[in-house]
PDB file of N, CA and C in Angstrom:
ATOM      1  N   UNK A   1     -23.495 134.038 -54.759  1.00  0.00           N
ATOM      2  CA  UNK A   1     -22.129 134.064 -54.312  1.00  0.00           C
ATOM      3  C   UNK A   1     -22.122 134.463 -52.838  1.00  0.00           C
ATOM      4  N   UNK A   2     -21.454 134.018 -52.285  1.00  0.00           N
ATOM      5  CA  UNK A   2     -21.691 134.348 -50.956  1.00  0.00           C
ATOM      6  C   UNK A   2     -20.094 135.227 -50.215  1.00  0.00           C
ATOM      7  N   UNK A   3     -20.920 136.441 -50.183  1.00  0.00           N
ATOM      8  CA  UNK A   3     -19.893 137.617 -50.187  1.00  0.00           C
ATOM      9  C   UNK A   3     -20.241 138.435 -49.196  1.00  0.00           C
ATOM     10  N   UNK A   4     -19.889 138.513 -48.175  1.00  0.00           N
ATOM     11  CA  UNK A   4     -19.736 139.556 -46.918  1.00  0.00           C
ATOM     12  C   UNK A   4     -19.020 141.372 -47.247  1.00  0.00           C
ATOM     13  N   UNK A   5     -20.183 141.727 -47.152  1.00  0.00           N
ATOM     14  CA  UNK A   5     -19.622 143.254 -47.529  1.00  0.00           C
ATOM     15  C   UNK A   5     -18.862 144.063 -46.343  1.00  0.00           C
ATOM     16  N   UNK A   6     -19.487 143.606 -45.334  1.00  0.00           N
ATOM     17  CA  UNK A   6     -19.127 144.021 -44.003  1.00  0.00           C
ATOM     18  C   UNK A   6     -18.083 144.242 -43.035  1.00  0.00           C
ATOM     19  N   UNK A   7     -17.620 145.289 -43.313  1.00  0.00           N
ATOM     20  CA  UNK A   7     -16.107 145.591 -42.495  1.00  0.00           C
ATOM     21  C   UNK A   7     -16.564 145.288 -40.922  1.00  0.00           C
ATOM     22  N   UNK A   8     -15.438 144.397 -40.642  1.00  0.00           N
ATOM     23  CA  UNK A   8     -15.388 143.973 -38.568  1.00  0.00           C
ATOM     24  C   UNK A   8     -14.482 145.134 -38.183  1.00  0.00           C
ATOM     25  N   UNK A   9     -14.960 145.243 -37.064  1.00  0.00           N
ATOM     26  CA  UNK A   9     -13.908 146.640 -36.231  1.00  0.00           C
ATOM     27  C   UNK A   9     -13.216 145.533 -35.210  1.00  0.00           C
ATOM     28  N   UNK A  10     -12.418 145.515 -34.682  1.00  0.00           N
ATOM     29  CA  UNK A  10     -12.339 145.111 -33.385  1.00  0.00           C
ATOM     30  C   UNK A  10     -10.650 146.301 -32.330  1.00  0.00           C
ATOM     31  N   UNK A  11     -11.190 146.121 -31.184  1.00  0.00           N
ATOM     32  CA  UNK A  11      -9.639 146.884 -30.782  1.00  0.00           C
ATOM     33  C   UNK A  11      -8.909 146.090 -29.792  1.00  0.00           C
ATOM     34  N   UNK A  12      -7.577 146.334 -29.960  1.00  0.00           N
ATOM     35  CA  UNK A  12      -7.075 144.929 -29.725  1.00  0.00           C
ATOM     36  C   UNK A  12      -6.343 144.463 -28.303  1.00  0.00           C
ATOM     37  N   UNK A  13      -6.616 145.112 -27.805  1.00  0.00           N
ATOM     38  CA  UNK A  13      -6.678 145.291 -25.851  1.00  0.00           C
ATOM     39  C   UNK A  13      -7.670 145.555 -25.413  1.00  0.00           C
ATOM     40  N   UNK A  14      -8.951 144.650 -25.723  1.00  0.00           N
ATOM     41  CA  UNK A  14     -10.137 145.359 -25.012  1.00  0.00           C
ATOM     42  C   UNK A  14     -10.139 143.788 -23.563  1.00  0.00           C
ATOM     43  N   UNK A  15     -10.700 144.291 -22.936  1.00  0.00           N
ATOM     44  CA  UNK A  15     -11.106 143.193 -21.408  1.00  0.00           C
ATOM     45  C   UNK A  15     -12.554 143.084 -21.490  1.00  0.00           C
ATOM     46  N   UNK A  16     -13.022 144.367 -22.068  1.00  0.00           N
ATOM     47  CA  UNK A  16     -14.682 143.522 -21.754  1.00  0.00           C
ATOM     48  C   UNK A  16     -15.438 144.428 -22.938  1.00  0.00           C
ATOM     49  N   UNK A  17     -16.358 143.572 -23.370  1.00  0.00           N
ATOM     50  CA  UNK A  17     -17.136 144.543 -24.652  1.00  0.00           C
ATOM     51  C   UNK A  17     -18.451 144.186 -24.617  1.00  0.00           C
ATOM     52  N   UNK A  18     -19.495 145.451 -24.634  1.00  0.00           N
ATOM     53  CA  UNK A  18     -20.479 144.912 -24.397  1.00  0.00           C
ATOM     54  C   UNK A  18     -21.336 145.945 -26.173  1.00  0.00           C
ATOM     55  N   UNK A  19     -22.438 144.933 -26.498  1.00  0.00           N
ATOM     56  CA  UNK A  19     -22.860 145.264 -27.779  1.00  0.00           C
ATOM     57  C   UNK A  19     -24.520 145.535 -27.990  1.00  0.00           C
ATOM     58  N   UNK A  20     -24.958 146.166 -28.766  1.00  0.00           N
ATOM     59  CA  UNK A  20     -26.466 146.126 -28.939  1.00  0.00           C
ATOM     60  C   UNK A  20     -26.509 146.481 -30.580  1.00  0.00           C
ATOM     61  N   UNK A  21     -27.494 146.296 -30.997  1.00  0.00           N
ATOM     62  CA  UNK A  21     -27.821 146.730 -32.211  1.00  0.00           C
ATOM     63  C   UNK A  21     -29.228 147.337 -32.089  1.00  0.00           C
ATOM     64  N   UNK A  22     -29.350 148.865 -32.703  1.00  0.00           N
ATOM     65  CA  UNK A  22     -30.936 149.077 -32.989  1.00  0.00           C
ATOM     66  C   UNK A  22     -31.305 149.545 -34.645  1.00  0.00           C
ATOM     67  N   UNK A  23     -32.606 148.667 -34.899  1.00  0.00           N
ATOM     68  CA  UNK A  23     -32.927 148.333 -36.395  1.00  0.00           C
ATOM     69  C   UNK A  23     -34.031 149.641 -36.588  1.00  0.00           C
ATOM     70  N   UNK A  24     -33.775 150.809 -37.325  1.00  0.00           N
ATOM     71  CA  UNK A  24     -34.693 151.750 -38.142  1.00  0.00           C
ATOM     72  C   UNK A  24     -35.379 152.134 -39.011  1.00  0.00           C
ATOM     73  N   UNK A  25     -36.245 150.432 -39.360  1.00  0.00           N
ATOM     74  CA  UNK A  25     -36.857 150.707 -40.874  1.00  0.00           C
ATOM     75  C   UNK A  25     -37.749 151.597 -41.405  1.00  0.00           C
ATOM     76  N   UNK A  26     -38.262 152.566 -40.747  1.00  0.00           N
ATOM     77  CA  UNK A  26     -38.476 153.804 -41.750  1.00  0.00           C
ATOM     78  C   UNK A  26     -37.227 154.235 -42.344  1.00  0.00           C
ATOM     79  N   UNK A  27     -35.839 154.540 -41.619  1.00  0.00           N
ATOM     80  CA  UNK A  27     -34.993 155.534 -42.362  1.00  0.00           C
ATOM     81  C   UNK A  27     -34.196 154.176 -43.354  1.00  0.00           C
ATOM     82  N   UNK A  28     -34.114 152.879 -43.166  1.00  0.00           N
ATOM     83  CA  UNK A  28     -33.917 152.121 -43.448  1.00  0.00           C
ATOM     84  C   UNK A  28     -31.998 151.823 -42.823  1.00  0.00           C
ATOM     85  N   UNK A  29     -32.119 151.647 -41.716  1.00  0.00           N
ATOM     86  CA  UNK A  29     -30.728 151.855 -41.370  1.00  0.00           C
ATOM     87  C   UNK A  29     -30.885 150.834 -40.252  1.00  0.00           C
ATOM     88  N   UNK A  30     -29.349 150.450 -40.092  1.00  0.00           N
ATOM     89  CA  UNK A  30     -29.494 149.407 -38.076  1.00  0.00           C
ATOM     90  C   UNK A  30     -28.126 149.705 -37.957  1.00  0.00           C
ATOM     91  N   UNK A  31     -27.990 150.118 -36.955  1.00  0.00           N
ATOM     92  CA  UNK A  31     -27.007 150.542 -35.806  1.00  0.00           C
ATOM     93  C   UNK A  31     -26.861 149.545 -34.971  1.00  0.00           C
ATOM     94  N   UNK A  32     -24.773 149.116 -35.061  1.00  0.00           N
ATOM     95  CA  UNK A  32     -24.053 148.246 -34.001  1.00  0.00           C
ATOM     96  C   UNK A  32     -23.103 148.835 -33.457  1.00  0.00           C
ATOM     97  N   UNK A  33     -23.724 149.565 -31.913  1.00  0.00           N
ATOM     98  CA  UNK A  33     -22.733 149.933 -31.212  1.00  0.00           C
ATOM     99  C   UNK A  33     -21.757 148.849 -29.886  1.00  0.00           C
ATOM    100  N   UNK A  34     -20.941 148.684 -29.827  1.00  0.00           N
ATOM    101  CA  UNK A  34     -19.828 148.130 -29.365  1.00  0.00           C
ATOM    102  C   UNK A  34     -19.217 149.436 -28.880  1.00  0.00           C
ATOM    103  N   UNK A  35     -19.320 149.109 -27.045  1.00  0.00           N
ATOM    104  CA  UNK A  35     -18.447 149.699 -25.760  1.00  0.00           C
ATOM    105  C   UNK A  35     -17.553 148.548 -25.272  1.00  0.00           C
ATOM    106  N   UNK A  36     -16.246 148.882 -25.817  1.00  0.00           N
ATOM    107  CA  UNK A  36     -15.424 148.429 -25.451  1.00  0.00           C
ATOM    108  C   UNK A  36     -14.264 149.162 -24.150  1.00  0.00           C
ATOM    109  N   UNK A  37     -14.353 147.877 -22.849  1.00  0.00           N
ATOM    110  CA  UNK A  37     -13.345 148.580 -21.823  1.00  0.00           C
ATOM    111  C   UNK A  37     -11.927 147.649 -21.890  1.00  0.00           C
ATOM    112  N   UNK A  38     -11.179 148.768 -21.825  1.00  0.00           N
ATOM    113  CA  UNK A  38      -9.921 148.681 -21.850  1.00  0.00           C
ATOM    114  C   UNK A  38      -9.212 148.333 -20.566  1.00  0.00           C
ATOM    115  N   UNK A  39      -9.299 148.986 -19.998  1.00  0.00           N
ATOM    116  CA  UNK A  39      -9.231 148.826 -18.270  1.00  0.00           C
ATOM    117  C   UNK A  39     -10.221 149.774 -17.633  1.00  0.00           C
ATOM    118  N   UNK A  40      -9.863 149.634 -16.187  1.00  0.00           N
ATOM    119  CA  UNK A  40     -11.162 150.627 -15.373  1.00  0.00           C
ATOM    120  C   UNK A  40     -11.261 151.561 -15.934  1.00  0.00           C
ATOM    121  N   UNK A  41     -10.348 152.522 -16.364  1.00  0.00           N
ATOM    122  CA  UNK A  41     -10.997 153.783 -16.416  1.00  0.00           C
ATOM    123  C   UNK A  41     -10.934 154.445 -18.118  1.00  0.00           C
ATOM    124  N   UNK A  42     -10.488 153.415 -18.875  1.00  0.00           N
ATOM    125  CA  UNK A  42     -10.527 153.639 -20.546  1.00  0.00           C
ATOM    126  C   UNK A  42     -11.740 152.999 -21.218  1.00  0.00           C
ATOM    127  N   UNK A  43     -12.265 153.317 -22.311  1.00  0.00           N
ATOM    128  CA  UNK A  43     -13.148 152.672 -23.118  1.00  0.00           C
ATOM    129  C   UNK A  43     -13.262 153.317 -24.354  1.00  0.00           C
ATOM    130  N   UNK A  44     -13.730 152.336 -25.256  1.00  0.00           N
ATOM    131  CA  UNK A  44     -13.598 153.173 -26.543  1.00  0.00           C
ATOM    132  C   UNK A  44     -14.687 153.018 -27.447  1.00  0.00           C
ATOM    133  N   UNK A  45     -15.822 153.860 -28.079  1.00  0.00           N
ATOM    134  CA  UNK A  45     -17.113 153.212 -28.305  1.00  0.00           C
ATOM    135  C   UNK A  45     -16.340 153.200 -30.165  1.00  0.00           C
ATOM    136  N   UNK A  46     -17.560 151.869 -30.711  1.00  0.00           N
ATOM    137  CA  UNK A  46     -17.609 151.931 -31.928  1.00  0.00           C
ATOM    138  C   UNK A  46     -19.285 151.645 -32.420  1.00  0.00           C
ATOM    139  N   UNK A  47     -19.104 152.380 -33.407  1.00  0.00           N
ATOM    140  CA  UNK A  47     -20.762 152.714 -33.773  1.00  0.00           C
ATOM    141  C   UNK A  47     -20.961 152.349 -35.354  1.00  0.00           C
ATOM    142  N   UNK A  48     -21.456 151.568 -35.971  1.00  0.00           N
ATOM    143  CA  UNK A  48     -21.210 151.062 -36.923  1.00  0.00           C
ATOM    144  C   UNK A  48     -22.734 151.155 -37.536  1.00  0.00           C
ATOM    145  N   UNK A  49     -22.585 152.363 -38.771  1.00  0.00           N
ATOM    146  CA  UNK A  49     -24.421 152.239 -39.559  1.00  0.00           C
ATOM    147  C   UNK A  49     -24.251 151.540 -40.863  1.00  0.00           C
ATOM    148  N   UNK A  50     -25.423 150.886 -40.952  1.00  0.00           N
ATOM    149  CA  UNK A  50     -25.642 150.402 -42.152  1.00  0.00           C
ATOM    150  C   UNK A  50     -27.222 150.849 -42.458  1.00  0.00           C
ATOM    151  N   UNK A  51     -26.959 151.541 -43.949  1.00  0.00           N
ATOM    152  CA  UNK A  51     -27.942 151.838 -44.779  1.00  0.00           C
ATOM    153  C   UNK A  51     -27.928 151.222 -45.806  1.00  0.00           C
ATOM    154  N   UNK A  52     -29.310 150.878 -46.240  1.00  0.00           N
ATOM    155  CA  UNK A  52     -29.634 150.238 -47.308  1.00  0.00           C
ATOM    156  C   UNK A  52     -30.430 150.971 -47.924  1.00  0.00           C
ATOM    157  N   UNK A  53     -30.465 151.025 -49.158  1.00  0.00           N
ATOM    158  CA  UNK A  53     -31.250 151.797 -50.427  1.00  0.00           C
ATOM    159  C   UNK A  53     -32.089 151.181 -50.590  1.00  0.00           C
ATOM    160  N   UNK A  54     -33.334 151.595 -50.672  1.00  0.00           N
ATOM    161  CA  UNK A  54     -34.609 151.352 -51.204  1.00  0.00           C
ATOM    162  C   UNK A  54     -35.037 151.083 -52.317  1.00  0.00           C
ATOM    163  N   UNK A  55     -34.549 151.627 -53.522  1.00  0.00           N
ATOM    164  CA  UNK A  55     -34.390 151.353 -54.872  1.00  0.00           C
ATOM    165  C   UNK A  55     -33.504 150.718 -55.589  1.00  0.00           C
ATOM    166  N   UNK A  56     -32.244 150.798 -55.108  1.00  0.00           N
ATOM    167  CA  UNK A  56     -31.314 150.050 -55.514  1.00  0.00           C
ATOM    168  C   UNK A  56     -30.734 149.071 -54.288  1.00  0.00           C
ATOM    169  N   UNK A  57     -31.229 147.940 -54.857  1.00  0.00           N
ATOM    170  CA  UNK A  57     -31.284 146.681 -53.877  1.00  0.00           C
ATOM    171  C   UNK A  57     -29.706 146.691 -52.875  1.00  0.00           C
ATOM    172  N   UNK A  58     -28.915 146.227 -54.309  1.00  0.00           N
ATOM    173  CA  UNK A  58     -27.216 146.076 -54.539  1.00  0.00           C
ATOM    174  C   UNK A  58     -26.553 146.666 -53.876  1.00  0.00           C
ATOM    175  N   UNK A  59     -26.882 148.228 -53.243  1.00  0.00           N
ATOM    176  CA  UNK A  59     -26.216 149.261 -52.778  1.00  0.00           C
ATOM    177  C   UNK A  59     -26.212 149.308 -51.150  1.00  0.00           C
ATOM    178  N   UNK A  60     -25.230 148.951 -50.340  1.00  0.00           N
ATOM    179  CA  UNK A  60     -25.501 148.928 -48.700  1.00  0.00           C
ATOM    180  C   UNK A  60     -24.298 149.647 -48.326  1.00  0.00           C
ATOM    181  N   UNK A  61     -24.377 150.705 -47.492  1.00  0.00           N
ATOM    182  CA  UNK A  61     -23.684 151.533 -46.994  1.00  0.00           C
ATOM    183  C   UNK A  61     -23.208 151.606 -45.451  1.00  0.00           C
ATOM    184  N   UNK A  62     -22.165 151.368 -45.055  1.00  0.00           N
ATOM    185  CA  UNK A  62     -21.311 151.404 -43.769  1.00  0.00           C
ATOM    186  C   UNK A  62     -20.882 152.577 -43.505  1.00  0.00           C
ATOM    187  N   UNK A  63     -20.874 153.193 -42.323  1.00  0.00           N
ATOM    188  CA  UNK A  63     -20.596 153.819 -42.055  1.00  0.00           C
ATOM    189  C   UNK A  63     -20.185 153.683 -40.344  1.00  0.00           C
ATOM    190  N   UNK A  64     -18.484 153.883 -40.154  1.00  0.00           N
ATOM    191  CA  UNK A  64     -17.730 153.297 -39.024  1.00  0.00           C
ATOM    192  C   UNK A  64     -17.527 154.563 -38.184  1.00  0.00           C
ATOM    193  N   UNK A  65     -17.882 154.925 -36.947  1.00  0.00           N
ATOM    194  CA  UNK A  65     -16.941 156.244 -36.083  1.00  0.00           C
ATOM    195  C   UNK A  65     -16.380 155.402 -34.780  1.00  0.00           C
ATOM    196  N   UNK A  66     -15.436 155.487 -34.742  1.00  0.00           N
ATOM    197  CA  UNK A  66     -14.463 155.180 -33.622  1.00  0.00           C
ATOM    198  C   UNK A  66     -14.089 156.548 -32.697  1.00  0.00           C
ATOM    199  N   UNK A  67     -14.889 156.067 -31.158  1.00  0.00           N
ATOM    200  CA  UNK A  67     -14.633 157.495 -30.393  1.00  0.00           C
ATOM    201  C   UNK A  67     -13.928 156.732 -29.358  1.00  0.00           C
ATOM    202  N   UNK A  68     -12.731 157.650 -28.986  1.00  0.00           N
ATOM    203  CA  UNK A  68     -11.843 157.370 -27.588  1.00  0.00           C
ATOM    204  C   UNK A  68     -11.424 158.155 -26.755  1.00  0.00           C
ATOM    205  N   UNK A  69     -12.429 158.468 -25.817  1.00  0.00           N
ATOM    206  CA  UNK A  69     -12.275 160.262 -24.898  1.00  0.00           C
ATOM    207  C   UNK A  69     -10.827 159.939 -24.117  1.00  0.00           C
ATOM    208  N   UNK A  70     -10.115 158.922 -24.541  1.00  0.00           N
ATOM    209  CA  UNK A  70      -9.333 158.820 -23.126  1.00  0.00           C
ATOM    210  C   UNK A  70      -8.021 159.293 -23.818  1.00  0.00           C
ATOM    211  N   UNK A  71      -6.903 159.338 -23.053  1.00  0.00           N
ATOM    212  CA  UNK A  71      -5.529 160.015 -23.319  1.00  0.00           C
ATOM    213  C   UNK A  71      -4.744 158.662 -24.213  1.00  0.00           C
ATOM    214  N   UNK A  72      -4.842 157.439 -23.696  1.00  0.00           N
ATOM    215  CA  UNK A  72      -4.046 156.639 -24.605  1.00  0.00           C
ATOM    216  C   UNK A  72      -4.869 156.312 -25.330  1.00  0.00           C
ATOM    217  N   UNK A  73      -3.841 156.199 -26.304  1.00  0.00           N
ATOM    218  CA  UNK A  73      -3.486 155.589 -28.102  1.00  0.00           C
ATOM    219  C   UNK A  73      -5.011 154.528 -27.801  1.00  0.00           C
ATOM    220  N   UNK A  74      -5.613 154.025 -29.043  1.00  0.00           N
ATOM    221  CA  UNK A  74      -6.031 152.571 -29.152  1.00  0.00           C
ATOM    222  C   UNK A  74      -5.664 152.298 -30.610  1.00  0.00           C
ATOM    223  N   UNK A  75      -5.343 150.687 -30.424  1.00  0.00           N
ATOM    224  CA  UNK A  75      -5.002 150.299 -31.900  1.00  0.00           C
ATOM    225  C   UNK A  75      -6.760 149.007 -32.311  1.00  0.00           C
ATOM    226  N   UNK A  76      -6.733 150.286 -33.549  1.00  0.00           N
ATOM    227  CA  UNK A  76      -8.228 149.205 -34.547  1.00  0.00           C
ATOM    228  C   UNK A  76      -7.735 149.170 -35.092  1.00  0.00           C
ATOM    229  N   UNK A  77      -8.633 147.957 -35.489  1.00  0.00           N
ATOM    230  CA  UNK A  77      -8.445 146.934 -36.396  1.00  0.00           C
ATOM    231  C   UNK A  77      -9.370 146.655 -37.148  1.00  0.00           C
ATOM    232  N   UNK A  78      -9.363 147.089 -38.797  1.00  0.00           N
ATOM    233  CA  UNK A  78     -10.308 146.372 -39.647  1.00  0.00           C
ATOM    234  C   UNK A  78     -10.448 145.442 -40.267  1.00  0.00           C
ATOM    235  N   UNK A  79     -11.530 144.760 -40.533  1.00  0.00           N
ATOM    236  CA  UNK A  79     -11.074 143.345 -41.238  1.00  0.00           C
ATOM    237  C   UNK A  79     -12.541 143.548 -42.240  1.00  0.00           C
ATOM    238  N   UNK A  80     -12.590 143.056 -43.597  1.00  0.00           N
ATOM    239  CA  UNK A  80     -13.697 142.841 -44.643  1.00  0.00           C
ATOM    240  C   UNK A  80     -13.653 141.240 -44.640  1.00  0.00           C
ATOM    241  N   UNK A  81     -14.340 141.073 -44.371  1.00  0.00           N
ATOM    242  CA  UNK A  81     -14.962 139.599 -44.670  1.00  0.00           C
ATOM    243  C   UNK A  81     -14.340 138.926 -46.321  1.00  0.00           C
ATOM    244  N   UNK A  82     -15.239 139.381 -46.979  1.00  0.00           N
ATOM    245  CA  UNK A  82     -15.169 139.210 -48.207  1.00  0.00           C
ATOM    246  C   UNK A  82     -15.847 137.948 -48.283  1.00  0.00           C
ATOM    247  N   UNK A  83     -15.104 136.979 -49.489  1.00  0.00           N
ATOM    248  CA  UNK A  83     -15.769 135.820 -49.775  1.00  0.00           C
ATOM    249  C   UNK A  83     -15.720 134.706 -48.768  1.00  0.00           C
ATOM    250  N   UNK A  84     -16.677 134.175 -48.674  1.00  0.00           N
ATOM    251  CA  UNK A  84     -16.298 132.984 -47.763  1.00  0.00           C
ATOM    252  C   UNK A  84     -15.996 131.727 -48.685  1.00  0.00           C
ATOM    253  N   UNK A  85     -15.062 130.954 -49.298  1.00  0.00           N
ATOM    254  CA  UNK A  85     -14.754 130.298 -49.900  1.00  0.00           C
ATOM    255  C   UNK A  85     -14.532 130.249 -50.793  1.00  0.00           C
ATOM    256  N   UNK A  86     -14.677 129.092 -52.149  1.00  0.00           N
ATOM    257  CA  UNK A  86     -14.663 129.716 -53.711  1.00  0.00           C
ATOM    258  C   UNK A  86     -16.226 129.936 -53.923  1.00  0.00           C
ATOM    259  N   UNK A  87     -16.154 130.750 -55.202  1.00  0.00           N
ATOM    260  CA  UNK A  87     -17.410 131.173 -55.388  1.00  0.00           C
ATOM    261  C   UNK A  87     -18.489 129.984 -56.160  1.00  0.00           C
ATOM    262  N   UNK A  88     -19.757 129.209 -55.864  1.00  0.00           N
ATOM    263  CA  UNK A  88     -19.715 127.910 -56.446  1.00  0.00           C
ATOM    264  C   UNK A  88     -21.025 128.292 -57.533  1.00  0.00           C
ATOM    265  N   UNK A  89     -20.227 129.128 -58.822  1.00  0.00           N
ATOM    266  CA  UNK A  89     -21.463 129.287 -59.389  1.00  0.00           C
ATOM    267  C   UNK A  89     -20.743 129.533 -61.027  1.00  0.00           C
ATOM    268  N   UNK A  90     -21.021 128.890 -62.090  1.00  0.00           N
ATOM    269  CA  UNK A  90     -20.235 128.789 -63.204  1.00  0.00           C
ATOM    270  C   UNK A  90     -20.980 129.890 -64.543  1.00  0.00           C
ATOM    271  N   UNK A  91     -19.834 130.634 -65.234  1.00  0.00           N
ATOM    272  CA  UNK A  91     -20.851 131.709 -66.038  1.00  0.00           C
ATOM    273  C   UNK A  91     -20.961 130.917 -67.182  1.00  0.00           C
ATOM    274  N   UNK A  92     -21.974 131.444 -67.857  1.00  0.00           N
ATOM    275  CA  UNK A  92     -23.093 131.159 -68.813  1.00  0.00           C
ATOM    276  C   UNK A  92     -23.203 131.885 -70.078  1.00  0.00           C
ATOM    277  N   UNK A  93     -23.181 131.664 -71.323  1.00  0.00           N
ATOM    278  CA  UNK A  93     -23.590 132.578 -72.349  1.00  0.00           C
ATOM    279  C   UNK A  93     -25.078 132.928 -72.598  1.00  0.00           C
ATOM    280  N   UNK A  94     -25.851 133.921 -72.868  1.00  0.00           N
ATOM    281  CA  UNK A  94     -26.817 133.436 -73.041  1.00  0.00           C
ATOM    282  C   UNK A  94     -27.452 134.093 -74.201  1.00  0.00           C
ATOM    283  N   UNK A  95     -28.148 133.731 -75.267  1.00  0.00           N
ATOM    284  CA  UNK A  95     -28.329 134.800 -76.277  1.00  0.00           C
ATOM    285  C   UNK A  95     -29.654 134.802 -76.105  1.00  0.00           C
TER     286      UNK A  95
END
């Protein structure tokens, strides 16, 4: 089935965003940080972990912090993916 677990951040006055990801397979984790500028002198970082379990395949963990040292407001925005289409796979009995 093809199913996106993955919450998108985005904020919704940004002018320029710049991104990296770094991958930690000993702890089993990868980090997507996104610096987003607002104007010259605002920016707002988002840092996005994903852990995956070692034993239990199924299980992937997000974890979102949204930091904004500056005085104005920012408006995020989350979005889950979810399914991308219908699901193309028919159930089965099986004894």
């Amino acid at each position: 089935m093809p199913f996106r677990p993955v919450v998108r951040v985005s904020i919704t006055d940004e002018h320029t965003k710049r991104e990296a990801f770094v991958s930690q397979y000993v702890r089993g984790m990868v980090q997507h940080i996104a610096c987003t500028q607002r104007d010259e002198t605002d920016s707002v970082v988002v840092v996005s972990k994903f852990y995956a379990h070692r034993t239990y395949p199924s299980i992937l963990e997000q974890d979102i912090t949204v930091s904004n040292p500056s005085q104005k407001d920012a408006i995020v925005q989350f979005e889950q993916l979810g399914l991308t289409g219908d699901p193309q796979f028919k159930p089965q009995l099986k004894k």
